[in-house]
C-alpha atoms as a PDB file:
ATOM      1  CA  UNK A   1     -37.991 -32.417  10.197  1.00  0.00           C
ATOM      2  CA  UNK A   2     -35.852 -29.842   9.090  1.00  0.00           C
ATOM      3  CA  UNK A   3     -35.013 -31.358   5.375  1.00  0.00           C
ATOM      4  CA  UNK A   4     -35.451 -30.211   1.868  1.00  0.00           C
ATOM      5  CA  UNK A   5     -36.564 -32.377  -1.282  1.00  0.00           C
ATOM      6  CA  UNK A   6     -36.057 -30.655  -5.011  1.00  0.00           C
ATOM      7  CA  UNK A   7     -38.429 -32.356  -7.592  1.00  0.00           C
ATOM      8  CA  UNK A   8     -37.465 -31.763 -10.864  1.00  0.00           C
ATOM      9  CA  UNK A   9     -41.316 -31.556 -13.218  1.00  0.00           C
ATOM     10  CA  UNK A  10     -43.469 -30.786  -9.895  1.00  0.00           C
ATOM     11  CA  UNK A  11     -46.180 -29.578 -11.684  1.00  0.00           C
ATOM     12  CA  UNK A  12     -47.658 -33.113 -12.788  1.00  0.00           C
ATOM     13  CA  UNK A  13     -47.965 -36.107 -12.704  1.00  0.00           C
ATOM     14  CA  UNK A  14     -45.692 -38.582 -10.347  1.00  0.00           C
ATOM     15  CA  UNK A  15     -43.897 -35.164  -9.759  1.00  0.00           C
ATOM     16  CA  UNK A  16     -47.011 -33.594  -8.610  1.00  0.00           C
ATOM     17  CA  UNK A  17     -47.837 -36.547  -6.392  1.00  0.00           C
ATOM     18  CA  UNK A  18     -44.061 -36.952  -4.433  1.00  0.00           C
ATOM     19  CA  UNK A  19     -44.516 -33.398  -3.366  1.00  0.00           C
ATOM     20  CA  UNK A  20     -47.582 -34.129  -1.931  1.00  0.00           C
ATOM     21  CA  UNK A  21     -46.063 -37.101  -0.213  1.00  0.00           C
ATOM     22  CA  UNK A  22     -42.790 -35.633   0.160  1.00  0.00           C
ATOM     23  CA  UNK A  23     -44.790 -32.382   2.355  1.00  0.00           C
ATOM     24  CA  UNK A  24     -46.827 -34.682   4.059  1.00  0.00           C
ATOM     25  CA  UNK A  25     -43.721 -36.334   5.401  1.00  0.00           C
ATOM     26  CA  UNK A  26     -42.702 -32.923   6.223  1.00  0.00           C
ATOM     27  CA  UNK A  27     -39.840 -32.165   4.114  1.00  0.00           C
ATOM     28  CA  UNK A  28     -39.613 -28.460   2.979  1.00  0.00           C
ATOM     29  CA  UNK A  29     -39.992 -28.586  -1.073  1.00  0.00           C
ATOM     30  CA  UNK A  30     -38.271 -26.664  -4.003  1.00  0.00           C
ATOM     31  CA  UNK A  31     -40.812 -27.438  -6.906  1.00  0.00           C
ATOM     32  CA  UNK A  32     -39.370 -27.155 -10.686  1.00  0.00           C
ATOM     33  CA  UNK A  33     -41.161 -27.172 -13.603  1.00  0.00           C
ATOM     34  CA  UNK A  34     -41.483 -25.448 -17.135  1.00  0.00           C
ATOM     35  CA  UNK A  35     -45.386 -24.045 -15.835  1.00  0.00           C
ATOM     36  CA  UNK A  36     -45.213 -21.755 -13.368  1.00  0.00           C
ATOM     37  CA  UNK A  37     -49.063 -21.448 -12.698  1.00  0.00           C
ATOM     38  CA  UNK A  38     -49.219 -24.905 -12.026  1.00  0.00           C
ATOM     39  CA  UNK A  39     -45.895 -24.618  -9.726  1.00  0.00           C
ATOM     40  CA  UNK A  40     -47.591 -21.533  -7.761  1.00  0.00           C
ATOM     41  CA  UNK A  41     -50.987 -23.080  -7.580  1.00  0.00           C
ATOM     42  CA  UNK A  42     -49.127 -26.451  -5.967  1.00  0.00           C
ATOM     43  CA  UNK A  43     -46.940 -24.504  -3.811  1.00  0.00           C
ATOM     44  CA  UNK A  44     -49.369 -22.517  -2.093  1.00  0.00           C
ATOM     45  CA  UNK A  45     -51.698 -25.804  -1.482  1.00  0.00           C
ATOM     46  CA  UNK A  46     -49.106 -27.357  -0.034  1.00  0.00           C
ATOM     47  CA  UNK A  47     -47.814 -24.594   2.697  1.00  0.00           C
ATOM     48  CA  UNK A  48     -51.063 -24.379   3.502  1.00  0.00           C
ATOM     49  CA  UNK A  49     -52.353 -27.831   4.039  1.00  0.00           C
ATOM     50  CA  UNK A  50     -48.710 -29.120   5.724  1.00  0.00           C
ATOM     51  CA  UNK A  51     -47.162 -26.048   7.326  1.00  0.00           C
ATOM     52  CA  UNK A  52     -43.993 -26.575   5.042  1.00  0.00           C
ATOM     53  CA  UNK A  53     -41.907 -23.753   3.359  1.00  0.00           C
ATOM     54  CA  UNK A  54     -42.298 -24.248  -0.794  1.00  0.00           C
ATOM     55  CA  UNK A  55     -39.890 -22.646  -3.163  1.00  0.00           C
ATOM     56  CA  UNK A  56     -40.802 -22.913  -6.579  1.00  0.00           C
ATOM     57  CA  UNK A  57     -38.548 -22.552  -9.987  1.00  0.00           C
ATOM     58  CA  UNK A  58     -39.465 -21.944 -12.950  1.00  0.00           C
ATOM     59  CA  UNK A  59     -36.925 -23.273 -16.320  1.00  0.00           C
ATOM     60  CA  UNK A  60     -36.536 -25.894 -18.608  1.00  0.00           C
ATOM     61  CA  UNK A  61     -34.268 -28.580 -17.246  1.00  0.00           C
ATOM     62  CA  UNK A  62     -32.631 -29.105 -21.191  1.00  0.00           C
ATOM     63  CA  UNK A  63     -31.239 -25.631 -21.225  1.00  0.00           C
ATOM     64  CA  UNK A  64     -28.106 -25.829 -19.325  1.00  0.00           C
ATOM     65  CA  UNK A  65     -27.947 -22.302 -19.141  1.00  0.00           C
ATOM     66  CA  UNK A  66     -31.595 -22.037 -17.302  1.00  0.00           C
ATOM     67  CA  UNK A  67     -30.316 -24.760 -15.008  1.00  0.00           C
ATOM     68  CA  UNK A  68     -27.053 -22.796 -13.641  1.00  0.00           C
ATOM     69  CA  UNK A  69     -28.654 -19.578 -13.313  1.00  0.00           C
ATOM     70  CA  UNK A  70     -31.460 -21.439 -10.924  1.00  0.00           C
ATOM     71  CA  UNK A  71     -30.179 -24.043  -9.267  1.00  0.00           C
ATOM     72  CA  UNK A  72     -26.397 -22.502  -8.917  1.00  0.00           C
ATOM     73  CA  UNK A  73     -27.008 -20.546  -5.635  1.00  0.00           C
ATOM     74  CA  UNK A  74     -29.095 -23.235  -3.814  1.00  0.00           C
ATOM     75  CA  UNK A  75     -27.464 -25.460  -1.117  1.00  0.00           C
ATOM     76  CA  UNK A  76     -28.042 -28.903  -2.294  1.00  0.00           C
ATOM     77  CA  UNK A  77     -31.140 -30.138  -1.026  1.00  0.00           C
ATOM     78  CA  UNK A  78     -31.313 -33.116   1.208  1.00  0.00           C
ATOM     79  CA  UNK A  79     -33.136 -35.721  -1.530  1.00  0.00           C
ATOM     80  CA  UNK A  80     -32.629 -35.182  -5.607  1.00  0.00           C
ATOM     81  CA  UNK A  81     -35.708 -36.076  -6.831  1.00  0.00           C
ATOM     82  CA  UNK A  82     -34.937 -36.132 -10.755  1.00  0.00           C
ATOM     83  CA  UNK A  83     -38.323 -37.117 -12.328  1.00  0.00           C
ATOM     84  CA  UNK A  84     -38.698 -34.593 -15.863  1.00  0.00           C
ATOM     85  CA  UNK A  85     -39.081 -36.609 -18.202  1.00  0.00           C
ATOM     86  CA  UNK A  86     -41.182 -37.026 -21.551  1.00  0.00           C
ATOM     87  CA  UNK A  87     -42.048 -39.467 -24.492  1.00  0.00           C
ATOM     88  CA  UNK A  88     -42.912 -38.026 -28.040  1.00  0.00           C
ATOM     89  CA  UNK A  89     -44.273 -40.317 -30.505  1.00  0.00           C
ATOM     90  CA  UNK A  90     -44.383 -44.070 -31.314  1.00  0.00           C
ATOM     91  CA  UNK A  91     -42.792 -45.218 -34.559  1.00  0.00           C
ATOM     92  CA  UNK A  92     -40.543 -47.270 -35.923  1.00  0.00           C
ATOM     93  CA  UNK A  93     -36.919 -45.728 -35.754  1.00  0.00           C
ATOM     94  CA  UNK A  94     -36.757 -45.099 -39.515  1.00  0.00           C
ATOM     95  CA  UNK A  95     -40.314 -43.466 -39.290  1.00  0.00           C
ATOM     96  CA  UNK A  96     -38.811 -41.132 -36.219  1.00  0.00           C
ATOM     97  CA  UNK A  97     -39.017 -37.506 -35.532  1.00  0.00           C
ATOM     98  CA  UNK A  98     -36.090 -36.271 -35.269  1.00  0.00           C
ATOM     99  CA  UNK A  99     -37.069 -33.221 -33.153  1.00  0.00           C
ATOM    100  CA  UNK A 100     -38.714 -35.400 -31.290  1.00  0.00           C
ATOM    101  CA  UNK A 101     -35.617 -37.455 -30.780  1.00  0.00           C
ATOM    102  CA  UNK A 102     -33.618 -34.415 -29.406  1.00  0.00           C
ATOM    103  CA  UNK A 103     -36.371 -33.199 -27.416  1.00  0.00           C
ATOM    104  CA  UNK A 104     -36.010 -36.858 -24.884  1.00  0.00           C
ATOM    105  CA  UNK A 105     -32.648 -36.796 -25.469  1.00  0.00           C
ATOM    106  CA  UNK A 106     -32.079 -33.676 -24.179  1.00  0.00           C
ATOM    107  CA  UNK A 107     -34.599 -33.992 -21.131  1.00  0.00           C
ATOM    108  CA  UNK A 108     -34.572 -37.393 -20.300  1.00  0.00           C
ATOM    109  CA  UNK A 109     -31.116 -37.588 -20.192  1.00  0.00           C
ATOM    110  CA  UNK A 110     -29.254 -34.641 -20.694  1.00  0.00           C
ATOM    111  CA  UNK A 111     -31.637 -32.935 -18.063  1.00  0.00           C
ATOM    112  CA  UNK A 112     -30.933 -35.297 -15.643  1.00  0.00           C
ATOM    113  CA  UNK A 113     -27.207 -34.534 -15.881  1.00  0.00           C
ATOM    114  CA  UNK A 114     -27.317 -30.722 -15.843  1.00  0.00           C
ATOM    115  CA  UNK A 115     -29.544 -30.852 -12.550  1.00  0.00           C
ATOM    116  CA  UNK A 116     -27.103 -33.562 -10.687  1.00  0.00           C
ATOM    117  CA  UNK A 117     -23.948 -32.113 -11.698  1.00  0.00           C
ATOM    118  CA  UNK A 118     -25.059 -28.841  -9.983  1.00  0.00           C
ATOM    119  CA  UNK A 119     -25.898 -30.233  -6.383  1.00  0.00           C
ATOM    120  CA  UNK A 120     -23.526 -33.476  -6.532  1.00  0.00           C
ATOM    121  CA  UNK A 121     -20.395 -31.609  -5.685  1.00  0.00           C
ATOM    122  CA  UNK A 122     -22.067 -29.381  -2.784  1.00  0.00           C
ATOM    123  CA  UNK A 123     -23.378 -32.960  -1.836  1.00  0.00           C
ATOM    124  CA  UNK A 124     -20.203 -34.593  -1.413  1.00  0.00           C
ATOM    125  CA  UNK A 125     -18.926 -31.224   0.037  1.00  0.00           C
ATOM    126  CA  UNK A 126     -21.526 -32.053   2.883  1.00  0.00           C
ATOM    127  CA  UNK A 127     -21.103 -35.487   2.936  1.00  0.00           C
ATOM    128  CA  UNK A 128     -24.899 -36.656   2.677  1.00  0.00           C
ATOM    129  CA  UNK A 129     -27.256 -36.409  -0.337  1.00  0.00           C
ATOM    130  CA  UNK A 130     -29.945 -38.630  -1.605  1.00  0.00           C
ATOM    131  CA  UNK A 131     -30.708 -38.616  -5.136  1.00  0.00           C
ATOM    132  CA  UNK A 132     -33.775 -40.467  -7.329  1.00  0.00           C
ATOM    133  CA  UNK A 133     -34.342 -40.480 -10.729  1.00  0.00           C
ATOM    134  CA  UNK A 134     -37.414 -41.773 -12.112  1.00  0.00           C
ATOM    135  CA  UNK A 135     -36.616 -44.059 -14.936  1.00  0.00           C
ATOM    136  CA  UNK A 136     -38.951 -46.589 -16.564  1.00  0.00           C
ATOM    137  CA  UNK A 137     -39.520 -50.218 -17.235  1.00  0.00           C
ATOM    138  CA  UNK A 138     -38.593 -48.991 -20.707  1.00  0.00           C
ATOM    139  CA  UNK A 139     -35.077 -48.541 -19.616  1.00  0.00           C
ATOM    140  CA  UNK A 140     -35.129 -51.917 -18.537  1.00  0.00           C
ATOM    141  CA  UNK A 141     -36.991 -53.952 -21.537  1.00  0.00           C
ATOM    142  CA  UNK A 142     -37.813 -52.071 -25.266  1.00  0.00           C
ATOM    143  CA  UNK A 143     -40.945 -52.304 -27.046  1.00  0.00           C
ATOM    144  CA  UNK A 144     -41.704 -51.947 -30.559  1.00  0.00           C
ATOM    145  CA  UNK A 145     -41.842 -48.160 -31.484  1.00  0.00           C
ATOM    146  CA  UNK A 146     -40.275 -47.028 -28.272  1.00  0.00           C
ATOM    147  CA  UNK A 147     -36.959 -47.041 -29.947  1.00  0.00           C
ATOM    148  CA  UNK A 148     -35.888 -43.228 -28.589  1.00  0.00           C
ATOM    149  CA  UNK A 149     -37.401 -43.075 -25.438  1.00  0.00           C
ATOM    150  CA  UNK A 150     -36.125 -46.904 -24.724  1.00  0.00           C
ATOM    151  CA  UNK A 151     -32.688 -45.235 -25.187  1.00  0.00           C
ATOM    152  CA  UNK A 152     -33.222 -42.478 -23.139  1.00  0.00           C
ATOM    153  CA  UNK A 153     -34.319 -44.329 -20.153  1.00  0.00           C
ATOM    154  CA  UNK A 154     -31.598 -47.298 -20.546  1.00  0.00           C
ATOM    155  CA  UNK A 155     -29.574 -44.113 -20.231  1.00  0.00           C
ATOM    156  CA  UNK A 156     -31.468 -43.431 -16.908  1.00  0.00           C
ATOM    157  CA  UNK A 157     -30.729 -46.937 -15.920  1.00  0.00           C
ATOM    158  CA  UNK A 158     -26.985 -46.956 -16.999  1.00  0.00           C
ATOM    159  CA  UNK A 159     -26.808 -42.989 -14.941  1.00  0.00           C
ATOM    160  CA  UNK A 160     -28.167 -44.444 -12.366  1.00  0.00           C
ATOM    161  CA  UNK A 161     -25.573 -47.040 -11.509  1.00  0.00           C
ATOM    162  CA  UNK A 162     -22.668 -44.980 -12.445  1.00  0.00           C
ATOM    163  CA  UNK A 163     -24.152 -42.739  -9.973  1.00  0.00           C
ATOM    164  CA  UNK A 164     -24.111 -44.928  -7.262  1.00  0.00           C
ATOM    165  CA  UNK A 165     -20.693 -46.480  -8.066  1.00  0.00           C
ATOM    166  CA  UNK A 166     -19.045 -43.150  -7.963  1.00  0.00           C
ATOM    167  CA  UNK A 167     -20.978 -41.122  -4.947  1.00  0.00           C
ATOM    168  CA  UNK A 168     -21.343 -44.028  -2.155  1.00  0.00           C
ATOM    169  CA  UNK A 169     -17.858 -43.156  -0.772  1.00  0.00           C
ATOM    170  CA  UNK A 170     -19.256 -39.894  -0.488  1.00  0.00           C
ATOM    171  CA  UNK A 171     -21.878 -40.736   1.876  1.00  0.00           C
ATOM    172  CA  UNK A 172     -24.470 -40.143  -0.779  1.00  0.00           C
ATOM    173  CA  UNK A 173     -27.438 -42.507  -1.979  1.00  0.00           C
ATOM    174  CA  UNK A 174     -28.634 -43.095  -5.121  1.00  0.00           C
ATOM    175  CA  UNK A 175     -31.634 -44.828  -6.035  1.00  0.00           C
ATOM    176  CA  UNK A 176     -33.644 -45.664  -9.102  1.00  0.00           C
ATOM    177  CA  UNK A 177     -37.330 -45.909  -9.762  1.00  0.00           C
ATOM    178  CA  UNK A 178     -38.736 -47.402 -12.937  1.00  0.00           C
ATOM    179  CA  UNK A 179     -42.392 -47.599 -13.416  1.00  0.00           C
ATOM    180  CA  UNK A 180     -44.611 -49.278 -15.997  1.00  0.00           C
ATOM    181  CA  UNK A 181     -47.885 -48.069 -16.946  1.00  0.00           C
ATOM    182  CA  UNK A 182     -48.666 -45.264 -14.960  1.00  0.00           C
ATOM    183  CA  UNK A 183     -51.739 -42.950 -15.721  1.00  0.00           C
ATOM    184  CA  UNK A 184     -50.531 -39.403 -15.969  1.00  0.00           C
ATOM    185  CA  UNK A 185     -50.200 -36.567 -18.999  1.00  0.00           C
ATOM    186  CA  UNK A 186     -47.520 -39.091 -20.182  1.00  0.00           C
ATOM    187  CA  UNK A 187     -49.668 -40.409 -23.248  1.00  0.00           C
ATOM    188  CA  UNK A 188     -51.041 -37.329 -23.970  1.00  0.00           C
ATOM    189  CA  UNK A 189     -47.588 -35.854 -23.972  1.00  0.00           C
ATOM    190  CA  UNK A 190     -46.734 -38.876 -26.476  1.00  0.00           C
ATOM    191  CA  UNK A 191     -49.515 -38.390 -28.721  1.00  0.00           C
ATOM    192  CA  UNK A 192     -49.366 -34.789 -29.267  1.00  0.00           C
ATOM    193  CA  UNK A 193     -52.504 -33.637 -26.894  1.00  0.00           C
ATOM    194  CA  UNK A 194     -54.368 -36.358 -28.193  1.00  0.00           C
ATOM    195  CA  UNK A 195     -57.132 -37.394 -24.964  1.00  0.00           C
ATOM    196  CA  UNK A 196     -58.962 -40.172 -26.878  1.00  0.00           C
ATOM    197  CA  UNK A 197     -55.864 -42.224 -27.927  1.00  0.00           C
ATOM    198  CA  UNK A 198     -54.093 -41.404 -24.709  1.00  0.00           C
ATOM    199  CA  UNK A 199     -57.629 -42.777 -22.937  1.00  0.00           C
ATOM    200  CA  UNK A 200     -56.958 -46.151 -24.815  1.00  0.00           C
ATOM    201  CA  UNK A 201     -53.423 -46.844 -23.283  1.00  0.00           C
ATOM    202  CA  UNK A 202     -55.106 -47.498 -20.021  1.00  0.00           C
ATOM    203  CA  UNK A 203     -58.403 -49.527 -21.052  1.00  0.00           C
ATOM    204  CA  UNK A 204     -59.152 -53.019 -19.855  1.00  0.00           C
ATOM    205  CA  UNK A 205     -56.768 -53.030 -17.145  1.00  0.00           C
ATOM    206  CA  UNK A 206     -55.859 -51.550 -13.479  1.00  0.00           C
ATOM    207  CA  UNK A 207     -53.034 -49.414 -14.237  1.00  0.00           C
ATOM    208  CA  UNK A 208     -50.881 -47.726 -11.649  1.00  0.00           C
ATOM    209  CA  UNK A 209     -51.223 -44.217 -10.714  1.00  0.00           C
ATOM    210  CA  UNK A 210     -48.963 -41.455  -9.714  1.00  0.00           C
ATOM    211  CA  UNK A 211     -48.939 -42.038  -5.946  1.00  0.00           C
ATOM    212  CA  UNK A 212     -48.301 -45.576  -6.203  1.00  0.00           C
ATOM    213  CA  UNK A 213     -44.578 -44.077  -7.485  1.00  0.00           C
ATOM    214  CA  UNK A 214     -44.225 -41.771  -5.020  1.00  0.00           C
ATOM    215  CA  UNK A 215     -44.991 -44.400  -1.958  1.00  0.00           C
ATOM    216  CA  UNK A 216     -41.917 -46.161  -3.671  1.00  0.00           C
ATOM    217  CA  UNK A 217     -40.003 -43.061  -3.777  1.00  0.00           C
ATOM    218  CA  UNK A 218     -40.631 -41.658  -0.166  1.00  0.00           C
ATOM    219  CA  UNK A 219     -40.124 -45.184   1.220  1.00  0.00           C
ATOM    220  CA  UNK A 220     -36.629 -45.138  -0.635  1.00  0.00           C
ATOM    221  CA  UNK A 221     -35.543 -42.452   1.036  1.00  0.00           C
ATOM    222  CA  UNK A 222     -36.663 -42.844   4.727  1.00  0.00           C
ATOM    223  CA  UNK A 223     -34.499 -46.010   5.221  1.00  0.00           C
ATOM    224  CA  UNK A 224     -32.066 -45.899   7.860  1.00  0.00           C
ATOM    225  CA  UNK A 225     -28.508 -44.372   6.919  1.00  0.00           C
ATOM    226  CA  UNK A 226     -27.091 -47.582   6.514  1.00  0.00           C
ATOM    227  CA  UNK A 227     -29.943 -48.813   3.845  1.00  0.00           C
ATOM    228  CA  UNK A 228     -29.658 -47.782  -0.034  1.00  0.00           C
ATOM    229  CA  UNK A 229     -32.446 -49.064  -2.051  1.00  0.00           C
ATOM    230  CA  UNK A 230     -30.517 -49.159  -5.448  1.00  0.00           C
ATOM    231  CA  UNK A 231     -33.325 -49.993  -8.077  1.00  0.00           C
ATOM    232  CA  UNK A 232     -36.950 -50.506  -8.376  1.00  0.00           C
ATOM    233  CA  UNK A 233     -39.277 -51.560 -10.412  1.00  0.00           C
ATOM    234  CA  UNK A 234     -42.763 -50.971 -10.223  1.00  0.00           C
ATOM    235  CA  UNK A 235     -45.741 -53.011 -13.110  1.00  0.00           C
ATOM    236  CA  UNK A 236     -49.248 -53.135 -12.887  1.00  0.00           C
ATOM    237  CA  UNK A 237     -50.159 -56.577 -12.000  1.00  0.00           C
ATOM    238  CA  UNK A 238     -51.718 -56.560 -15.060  1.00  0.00           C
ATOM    239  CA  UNK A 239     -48.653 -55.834 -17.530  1.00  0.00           C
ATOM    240  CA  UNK A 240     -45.588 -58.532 -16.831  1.00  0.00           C
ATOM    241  CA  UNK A 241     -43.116 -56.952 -19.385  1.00  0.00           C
ATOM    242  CA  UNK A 242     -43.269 -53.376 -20.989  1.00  0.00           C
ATOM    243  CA  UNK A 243     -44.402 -54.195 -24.415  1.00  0.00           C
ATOM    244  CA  UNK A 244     -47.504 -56.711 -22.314  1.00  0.00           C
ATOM    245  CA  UNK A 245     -50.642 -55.999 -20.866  1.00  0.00           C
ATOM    246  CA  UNK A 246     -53.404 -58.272 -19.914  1.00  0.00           C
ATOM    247  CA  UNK A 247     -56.818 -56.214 -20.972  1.00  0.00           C
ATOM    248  CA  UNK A 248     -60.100 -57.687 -19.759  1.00  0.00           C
END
């Protein structure tokens, strides 16, 4: 196989676990992230272990700025995989950080956009292109005190579609994935480096784990040419809606 994936937050996480699933299916990787040890450490594991070239890239996907001056001289890859992504807090609205507001605002969402709009016109240039973006079941439902991030991933959702409306006469797939609970750094993100509270999220049930989303993604995108898998959505058995989970 002579094709390239681009996974935006490589250097955890479900990003972390696509490349490894992404290499192993032998695509050649370009690994972002905002920590470059972390990127290097990855990249070099992965040449290694699957024979693959790794390019790695290291900026902030909310500066648009940082975005053109990397991505701008790339070809576009052959698969988009746009999973950055962060939640910060849990309040009410009215309780809200506001910093934290801007901060998934601008990476959730606004992140998203600066990275697609700089590969979308090579890919319809080319005529083929794949892209995924890693929403969330919380841009399907909302939950009390996921207000913001809710938001930002119905924006996901809403990207998504628009997406896919606009690029399938261009020979170009989109697809969206939108997991539930998922163990990663995503709690300890949310609580500010706090281990103990993050540990409590996923007590008392079987939660999914970061290579249960990449499966999902990889199988998205080796479907025949004539296959688009528009939207999944991905729960623990154990958790039937977003704001839900069944604890033993």
């Amino acid at each position: 196989m002579n094709k390239t994936a681009l996974i935006t937050g490589a250097s955890s996480g479900i990003g972390l676990a696509c490349a490894e699933l992404m290499a192993a299916a032998g695509y050649q990787l370009i690994l972002t992230a905002r920590r470059a040890d972390r990127l290097n450490e990855l990249a070099a594991e992965l040449a290694a272990k699957h024979g693959i070239g790794v390019k790695t890239l290291v900026f902030d996907v909310r500066n648009k700025q940082e975005v053109a001056a990397a991505l701008k001289s790339l070809d576009a890859p052959d698969v988009l995989i746009n999973n950055a992504g962060l939640a910060l807090g849990l309040s009410h609205f009215y309780a809200g950080d506001t910093d934290h507001w801007d901060t998934m605002i601008d990476t959730n969402v606004k992140g998203l956009l600066y990275v697609s709009r700089v590969f979308a016109e090579k890919m319809i240039a080319r005529g083929s292109g794949h892209i995924v973006n890693v929403g969330s079941i919380a841009g399907k439902e909302v939950y009390e005190n996921g207000n913001v991030y809710c938001a930002s991933k119905h924006a996901v959702d809403a990207l998504t579609k628009s997406m896919r409306l606009e690029l399938a006469a261009h020979g170009i797939k989109v697809t969206g994935i939108h997991p539930g609970a998922v163990e990663t750094e995503f709690s300890i993100v949310r609580f500010g480096g706090d281990e103990a509270r993050a540990k409590k999220v996923y007590e008392g049930f079987e939660n999914l784990v970061a290579a249960d989303i990449a499966d999902a993604v990889v199988w998205a995108v080796s479907r025949p040419s004539h296959v688009n898998i528009n939207d999944i959505v991905i729960m623990p058995s154990a958790q039937p809606a977003a704001g839900m989970v069944l604890r033993k």
